[in-house]
C-alpha atoms as a PDB file:
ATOM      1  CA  UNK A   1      35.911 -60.895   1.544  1.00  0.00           C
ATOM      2  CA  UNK A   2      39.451 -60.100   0.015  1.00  0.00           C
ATOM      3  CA  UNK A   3      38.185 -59.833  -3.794  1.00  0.00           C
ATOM      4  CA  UNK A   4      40.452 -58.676  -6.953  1.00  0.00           C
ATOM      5  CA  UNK A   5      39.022 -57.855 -10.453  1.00  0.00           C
ATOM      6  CA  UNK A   6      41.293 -57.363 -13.575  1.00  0.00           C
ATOM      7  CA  UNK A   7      40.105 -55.935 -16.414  1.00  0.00           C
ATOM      8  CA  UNK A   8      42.214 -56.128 -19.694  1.00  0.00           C
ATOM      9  CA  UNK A   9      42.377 -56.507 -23.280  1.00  0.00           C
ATOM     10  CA  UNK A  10      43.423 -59.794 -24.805  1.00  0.00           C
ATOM     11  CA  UNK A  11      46.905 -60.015 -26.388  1.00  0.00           C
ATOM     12  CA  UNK A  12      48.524 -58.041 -23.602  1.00  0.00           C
ATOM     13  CA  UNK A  13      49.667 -60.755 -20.942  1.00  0.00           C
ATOM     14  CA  UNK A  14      51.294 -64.175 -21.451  1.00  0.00           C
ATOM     15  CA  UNK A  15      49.852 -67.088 -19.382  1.00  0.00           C
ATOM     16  CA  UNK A  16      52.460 -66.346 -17.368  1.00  0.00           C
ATOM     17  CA  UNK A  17      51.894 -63.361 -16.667  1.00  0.00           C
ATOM     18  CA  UNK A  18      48.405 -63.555 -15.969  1.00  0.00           C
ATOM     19  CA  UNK A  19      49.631 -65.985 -13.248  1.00  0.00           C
ATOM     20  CA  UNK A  20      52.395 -63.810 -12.255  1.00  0.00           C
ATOM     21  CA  UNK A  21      49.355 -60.876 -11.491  1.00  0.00           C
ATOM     22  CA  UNK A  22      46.690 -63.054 -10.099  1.00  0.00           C
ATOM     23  CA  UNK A  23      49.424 -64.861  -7.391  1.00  0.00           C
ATOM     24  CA  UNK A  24      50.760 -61.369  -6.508  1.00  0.00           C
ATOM     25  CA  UNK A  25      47.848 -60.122  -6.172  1.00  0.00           C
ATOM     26  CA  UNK A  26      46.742 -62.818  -3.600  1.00  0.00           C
ATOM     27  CA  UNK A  27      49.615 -62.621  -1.863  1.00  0.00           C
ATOM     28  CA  UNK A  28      49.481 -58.533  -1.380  1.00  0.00           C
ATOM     29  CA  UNK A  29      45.989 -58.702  -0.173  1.00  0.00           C
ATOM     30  CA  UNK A  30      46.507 -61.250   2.392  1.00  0.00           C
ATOM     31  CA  UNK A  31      49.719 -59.270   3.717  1.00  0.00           C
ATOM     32  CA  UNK A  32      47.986 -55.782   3.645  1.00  0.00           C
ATOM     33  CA  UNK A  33      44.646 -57.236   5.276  1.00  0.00           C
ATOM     34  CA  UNK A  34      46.569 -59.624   7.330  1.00  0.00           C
ATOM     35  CA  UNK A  35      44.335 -62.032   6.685  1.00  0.00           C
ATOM     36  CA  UNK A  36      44.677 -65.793   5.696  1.00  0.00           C
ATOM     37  CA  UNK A  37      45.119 -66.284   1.915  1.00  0.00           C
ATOM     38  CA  UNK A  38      42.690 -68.928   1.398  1.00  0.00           C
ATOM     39  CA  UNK A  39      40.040 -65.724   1.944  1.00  0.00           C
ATOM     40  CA  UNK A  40      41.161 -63.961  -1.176  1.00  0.00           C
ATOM     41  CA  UNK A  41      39.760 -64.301  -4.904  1.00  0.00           C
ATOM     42  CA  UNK A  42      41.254 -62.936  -7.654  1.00  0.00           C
ATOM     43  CA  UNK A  43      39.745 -62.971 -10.978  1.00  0.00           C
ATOM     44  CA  UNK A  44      41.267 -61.778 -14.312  1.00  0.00           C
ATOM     45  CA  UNK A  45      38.995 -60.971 -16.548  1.00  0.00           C
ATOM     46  CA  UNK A  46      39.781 -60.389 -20.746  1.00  0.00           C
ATOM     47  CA  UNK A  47      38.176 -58.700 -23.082  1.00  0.00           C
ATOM     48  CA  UNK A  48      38.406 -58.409 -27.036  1.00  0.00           C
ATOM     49  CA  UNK A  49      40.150 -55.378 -27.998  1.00  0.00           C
ATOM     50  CA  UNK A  50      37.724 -54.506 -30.417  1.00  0.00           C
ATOM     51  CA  UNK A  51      35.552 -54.328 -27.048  1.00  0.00           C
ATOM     52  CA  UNK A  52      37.765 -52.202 -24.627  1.00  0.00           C
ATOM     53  CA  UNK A  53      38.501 -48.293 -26.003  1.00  0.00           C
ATOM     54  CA  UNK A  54      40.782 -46.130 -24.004  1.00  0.00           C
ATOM     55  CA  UNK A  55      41.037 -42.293 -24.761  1.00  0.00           C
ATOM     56  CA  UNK A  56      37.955 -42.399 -27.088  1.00  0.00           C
ATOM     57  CA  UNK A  57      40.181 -45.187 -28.721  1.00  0.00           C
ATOM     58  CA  UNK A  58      39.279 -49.075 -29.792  1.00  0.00           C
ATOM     59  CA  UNK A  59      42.406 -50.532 -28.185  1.00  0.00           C
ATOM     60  CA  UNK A  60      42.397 -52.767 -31.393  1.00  0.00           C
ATOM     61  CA  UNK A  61      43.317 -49.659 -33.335  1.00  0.00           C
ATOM     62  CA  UNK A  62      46.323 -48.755 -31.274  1.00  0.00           C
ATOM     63  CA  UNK A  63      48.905 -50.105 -28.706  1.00  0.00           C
ATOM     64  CA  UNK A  64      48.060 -48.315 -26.215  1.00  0.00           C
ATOM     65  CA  UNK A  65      46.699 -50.689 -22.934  1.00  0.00           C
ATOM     66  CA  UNK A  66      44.605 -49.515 -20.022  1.00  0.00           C
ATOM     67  CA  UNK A  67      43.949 -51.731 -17.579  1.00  0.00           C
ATOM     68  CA  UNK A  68      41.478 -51.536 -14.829  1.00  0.00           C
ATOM     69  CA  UNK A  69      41.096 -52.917 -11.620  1.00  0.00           C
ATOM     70  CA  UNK A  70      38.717 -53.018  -8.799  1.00  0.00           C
ATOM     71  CA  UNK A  71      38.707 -54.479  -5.334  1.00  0.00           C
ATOM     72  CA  UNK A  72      36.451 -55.160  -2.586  1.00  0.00           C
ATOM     73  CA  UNK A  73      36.702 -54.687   1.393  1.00  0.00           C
ATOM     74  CA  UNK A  74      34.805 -54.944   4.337  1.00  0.00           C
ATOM     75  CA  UNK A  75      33.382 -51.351   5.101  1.00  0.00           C
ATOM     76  CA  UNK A  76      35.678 -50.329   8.129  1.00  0.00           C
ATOM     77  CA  UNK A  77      38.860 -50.877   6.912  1.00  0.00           C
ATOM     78  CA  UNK A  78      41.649 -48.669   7.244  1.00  0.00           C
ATOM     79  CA  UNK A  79      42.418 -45.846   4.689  1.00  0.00           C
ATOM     80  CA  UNK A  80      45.817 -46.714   4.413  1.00  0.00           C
ATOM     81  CA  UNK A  81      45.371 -50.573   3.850  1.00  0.00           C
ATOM     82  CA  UNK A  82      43.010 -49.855   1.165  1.00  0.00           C
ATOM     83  CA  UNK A  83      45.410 -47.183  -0.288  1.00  0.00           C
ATOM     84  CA  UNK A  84      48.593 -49.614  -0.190  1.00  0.00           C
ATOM     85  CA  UNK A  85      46.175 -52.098  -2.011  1.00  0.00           C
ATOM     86  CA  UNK A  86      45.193 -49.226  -4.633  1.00  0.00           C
ATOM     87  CA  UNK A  87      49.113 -48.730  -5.220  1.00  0.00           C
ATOM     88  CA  UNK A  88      50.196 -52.468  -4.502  1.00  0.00           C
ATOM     89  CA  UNK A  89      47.950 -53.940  -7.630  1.00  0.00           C
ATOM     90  CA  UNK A  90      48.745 -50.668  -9.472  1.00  0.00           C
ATOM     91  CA  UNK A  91      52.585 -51.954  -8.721  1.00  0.00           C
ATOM     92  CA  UNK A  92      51.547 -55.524 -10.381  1.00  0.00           C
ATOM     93  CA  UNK A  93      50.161 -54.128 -13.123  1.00  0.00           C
ATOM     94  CA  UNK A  94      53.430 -52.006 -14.035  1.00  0.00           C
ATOM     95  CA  UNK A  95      55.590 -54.672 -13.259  1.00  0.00           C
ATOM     96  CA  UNK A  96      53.962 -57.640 -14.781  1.00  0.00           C
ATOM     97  CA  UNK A  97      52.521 -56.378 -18.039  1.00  0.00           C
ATOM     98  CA  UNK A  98      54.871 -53.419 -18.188  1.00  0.00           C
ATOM     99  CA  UNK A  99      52.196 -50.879 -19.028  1.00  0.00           C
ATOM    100  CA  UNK A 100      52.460 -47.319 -18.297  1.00  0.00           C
ATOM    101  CA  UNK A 101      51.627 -45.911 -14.754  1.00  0.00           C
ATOM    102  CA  UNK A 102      49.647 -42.952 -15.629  1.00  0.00           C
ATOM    103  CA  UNK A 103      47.184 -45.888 -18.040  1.00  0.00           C
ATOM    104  CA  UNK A 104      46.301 -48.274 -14.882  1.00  0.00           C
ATOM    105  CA  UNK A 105      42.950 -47.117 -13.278  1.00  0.00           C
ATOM    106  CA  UNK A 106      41.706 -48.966 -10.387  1.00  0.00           C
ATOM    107  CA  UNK A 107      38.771 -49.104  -7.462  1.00  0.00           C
ATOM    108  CA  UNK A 108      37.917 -49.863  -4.060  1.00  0.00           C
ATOM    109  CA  UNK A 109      34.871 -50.938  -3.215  1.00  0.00           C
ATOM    110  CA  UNK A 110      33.636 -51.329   0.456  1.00  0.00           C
ATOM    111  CA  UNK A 111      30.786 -53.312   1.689  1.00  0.00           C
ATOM    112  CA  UNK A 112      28.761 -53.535   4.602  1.00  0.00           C
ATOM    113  CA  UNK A 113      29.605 -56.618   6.380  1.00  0.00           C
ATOM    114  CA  UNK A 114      26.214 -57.210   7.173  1.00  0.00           C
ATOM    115  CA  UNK A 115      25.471 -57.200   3.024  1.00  0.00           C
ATOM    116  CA  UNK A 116      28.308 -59.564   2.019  1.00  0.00           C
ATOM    117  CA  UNK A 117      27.861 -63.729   2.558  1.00  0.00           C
ATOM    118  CA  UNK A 118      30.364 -66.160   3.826  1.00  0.00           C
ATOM    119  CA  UNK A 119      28.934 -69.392   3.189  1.00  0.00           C
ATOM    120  CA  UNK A 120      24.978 -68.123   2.971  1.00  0.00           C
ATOM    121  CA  UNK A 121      25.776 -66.600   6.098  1.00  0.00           C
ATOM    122  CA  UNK A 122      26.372 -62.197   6.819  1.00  0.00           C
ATOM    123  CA  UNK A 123      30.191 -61.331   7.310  1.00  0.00           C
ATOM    124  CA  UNK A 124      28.613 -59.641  10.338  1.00  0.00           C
ATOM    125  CA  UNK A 125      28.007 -62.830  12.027  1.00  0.00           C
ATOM    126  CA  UNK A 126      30.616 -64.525  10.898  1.00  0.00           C
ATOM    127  CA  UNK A 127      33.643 -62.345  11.172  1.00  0.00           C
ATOM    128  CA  UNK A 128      32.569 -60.422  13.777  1.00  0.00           C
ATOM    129  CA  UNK A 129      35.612 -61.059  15.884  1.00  0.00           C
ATOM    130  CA  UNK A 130      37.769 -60.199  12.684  1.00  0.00           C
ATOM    131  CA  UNK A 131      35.816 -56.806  12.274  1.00  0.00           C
ATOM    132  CA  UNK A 132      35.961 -56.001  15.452  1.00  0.00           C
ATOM    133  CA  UNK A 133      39.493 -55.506  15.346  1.00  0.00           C
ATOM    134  CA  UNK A 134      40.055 -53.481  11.964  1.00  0.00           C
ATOM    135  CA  UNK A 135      37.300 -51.096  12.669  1.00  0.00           C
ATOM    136  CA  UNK A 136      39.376 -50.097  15.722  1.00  0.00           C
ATOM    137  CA  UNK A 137      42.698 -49.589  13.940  1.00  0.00           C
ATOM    138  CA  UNK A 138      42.111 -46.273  13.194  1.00  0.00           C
ATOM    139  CA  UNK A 139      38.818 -44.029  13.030  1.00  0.00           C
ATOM    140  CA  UNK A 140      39.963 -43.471   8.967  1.00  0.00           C
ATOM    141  CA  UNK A 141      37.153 -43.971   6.186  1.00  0.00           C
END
């Protein structure tokens, strides 16, 4: 269920960059979660900058970025994995499109593993072996 969104404003990441963010960002999840990489998705997702303000702000009418982030996780996992993963993508976003710390906002989301799908089929049923073993890491939420 390892799922990355990116929010930010065109003009503010080279291709490379955008590659650079949505690798790293694969990479870091599958480390934190321990979990195989071919489970993650990471989207990046742009917007005009006439369409994205910041600070009561179009961002097309100053320099200023703000990117935003969100990510999901199977309800039951650890506090601190989903705190490294707040501060990991944070990390990306600093060192990839150089933008000021105290601009990058970010999310976690958790889900019920019973209301997320793997292949039309609850991540309840078919991780249960995998959630089984992260909800008894640490009695964290």
């Amino acid at each position: 269920m390892p799922i990355i969104h990116f929010h930010i404003a065109d003009g503010h990441a080279t291709e490379a960059q955008e590659e650079r963010l949505l690798v790293g960002a694969s990479q870091l999840y599958a480390e934190i979660l321990q979990c195989p990489i071919e489970r993650v998705r990471a989207f990046l997702h742009v917007y005009p900058p006439s369409r994205c303000a910041a600070a009561g702000t179009l961002i097309s009418r100053s320099s200023m970025q703000a990117p935003y982030f969100e990510f999901s996780v199977l309800d039951g996992r650890p506090l601190d994995q989903r705190h490294r993963l707040l501060g990991g993508f944070t990390d990306l976003l600093v060192e990839i499109l150089k933008v000021d710390r105290a601009l990058v906002r970010g999310q976690c989301k958790r889900v019920a593993p019973e209301e997320w799908g793997i292949g039309g089929k609850p991540a309840s049923e078919q991780r249960a072996a995998d959630i089984e073993k992260f909800t008894h890491i640490t009695p964290d939420r």
